[in-house]
Each structure stands twice: as structure tokens, then as C-alpha cells.
Protein backbone atom coordinates (compact mmCIF):
# COMPACT_ATOMS: atom_id res chain seq x y z
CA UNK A 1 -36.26 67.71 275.75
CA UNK A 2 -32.75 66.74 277.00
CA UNK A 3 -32.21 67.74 280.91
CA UNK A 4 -28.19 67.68 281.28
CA UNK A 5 -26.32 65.29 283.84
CA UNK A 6 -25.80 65.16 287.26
CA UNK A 7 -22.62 66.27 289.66
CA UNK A 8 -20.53 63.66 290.76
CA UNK A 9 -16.60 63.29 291.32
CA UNK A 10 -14.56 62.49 288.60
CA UNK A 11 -14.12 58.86 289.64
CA UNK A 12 -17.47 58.31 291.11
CA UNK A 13 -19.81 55.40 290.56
CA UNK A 14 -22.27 55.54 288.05
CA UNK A 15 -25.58 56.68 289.73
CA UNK A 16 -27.20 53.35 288.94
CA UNK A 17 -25.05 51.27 290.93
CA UNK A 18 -25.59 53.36 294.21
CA UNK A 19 -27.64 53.78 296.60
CA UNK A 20 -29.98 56.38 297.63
CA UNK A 21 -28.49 57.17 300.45
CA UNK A 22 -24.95 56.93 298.46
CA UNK A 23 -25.80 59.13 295.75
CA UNK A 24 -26.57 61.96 298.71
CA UNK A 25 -23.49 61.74 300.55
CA UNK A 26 -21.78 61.82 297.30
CA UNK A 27 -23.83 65.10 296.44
CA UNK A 28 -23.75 66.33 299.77
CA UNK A 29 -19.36 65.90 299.72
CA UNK A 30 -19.65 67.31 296.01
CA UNK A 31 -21.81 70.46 297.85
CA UNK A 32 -19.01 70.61 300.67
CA UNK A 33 -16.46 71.46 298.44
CA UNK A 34 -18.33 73.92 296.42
CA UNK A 35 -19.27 75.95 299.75
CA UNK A 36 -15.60 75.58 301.21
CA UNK A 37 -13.74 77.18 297.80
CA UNK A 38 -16.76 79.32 297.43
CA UNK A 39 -15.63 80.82 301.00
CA UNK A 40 -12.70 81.93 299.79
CA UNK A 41 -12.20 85.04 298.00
CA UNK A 42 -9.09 86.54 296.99
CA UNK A 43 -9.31 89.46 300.10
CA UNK A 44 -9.38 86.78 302.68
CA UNK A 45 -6.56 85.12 300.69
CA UNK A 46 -4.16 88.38 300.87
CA UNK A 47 -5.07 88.76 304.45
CA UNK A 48 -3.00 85.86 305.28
CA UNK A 49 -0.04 88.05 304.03
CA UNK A 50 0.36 85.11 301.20
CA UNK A 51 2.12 86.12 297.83
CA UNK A 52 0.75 86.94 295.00
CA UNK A 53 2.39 84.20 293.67
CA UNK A 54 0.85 82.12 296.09
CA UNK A 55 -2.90 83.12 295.95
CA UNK A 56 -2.26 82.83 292.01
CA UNK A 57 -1.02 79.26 292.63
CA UNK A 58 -3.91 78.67 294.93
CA UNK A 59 -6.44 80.27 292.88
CA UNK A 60 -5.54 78.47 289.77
CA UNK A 61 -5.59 75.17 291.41
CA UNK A 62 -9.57 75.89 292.49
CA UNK A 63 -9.98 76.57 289.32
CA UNK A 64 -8.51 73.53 288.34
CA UNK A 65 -10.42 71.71 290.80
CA UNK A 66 -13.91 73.31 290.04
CA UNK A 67 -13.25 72.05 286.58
CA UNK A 68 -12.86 68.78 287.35
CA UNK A 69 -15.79 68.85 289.78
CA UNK A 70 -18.02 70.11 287.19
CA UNK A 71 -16.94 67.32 284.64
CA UNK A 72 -17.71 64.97 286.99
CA UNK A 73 -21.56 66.49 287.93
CA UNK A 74 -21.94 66.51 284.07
CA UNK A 75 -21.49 63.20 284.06
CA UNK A 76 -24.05 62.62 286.80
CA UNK A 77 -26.58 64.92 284.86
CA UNK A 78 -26.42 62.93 281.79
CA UNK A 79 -27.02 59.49 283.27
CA UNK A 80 -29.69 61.52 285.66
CA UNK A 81 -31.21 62.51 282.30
CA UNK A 82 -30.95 59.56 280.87
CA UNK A 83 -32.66 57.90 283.46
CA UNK A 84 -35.34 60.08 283.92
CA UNK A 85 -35.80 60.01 279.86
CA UNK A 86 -36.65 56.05 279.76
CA UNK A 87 -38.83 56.26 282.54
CA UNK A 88 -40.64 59.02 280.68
CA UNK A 89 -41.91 57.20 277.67
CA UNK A 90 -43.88 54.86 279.99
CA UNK A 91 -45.53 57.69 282.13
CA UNK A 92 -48.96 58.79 281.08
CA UNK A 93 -48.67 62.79 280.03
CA UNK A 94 -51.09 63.92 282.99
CA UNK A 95 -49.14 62.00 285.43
CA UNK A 96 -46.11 63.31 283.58
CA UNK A 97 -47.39 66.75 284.73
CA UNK A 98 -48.06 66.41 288.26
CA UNK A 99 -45.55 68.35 290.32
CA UNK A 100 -42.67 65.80 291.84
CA UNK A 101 -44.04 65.90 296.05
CA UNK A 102 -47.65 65.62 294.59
CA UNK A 103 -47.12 62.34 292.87
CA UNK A 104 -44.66 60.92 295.55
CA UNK A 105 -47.10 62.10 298.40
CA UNK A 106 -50.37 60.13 296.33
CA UNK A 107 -50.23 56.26 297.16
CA UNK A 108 -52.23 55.90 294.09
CA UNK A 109 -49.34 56.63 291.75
CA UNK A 110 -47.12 54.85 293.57
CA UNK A 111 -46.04 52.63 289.98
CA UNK A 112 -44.86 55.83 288.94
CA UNK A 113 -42.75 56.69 291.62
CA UNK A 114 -39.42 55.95 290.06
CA UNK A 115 -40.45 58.21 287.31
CA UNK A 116 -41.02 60.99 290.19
CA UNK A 117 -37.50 60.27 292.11
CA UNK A 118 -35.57 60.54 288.97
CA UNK A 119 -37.15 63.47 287.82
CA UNK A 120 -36.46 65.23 291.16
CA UNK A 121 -32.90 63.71 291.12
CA UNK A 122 -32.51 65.14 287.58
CA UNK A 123 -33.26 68.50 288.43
CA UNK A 124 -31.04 68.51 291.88
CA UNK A 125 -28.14 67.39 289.92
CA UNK A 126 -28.97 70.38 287.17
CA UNK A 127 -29.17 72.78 289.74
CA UNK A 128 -25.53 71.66 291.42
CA UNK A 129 -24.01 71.98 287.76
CA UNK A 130 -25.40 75.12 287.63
CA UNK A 131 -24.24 75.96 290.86
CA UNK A 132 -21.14 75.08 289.84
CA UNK A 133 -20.76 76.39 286.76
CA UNK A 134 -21.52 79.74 288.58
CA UNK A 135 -19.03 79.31 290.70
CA UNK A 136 -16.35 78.38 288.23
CA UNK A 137 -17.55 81.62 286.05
CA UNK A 138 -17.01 83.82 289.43
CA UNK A 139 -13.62 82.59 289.86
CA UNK A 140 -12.45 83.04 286.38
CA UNK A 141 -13.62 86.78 287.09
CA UNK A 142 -11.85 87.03 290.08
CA UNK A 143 -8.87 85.76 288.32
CA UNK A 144 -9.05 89.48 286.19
CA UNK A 145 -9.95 91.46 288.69
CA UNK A 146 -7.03 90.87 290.91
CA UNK A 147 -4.16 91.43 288.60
């Protein structure tokens, strides 16, 4: 079962050579951007008596931008995925289905914990693409409903 790749910016690190704490400020920055052009819509847009012409500029350069973000968090869910795939084949299948916070939270599989963190890393960075990819779908919309 192939889990897809993390987000990350288009010129980011690979997620191996980061830290922990790296790898969340680059999610959390990657999350930033997503809320900011996710705040605005095309009414607020026009109520800043802008163009059309402008907002179309605008609008086509987020979704420019969300394109690229959502290369680079594809990126980041593949070598996620691929992480969490070789630490698979050396997990036991009833450790393999413990939930992530019960097997981090139990000192006694505590040689398994990697397996844990990038299984729970895996599945944050699938949920930002998806996030993403929503957002990226809603603006495309948007893009036909204001013409």
C-alpha cells in the first residue's frame, strides 16, 4: 500500500536531512501560506475596487503558486512514504497495528518508535496535500464562477 508524499517547498531539503523541529517550521510556513491565499476570495478581492484585470492577474498567480506548493508537498509525501515503507518491513504486524500515540506513549515499544513518527509524519504530510489539493480545486472553481 503506497501512502503519497509529503508537502514541502519546491526547493526544500529532503526530509531526511532535517530536523524535527525543521521539518515543522517548514510545514508550519507551507500551512501559512495555504491559510493566507485561502483567505482570499474573489469578493474581498473586488472590494478593494481592483480590476478585473487585476484580480485575474492575482488570481492566476495563486494558482500558480498553489501549484508549485503542491509539487513541492508531493515531494515530501513520497520520501514520507518511502520512509515509513522501509521501516515497515521490520515492524511486527500487531505492532504495525497499534494506533500512532499508543505505541509512542508505551516505553516498551520504544525500538519501534521511528516506525510510529514516520507513520504519523506520513499521514500529516497526506493530509496537507490534500489540503492543498482542495484548495487548488476551489480556486480553479472560483476562476469560472467569476467570469
Amino acid at each position: 500500500m503506497a501512502i503519497p508524499a509529503p508537502l514541502a517547498a519546491p526547493n526544500a531539503v529532503p526530509l531526511s536531512g532535517l530536523a524535527k523541529s525543521d521539518r515543522l517550521l517548514d510545514q508550519s510556513n507551507t500551512w501559512f501560506v495555504v491559510q493566507r491565499l485561502a483567505s482570499r476570495s474573489p469578493e474581498s478581492l473586488q472590494l478593494q475596487s481592483e480590476s478585473p484585470e487585476q484580480w485575474e492577474q492575482q488570481h492566476e498567480a495563486r494558482i500558480r503558486l498553489l501549484g508549485q506548493v503542491l509539487k513541492g508537498q508531493e515531494k515530501a509525501v513520497a520520501e514520507a512514504s518511502q520512509r515509513f515503507q522501509e521501516l515497515s518491513s521490520s515492524v511486527p504486524p500487531e505492532v504495525q497495528n497499534l494506533d500512532n500515540e499508543s505505541g509512542l506513549k508505551d516505553p516498551t515499544f520504544k525500538e519501534y518508535w521511528p516506525f510510529f513518527k514516520a507513520r504519523a509524519l506520513c499521514n500529516d504530510n497526506v493530509r496537507l496535500r490534500q489540503l492543498l489539493d482542495y484548495k487548488l480545486a476551489r480556486e480553479q472553481v472560483d476562476d469560472g464562477s467569476t467570469r
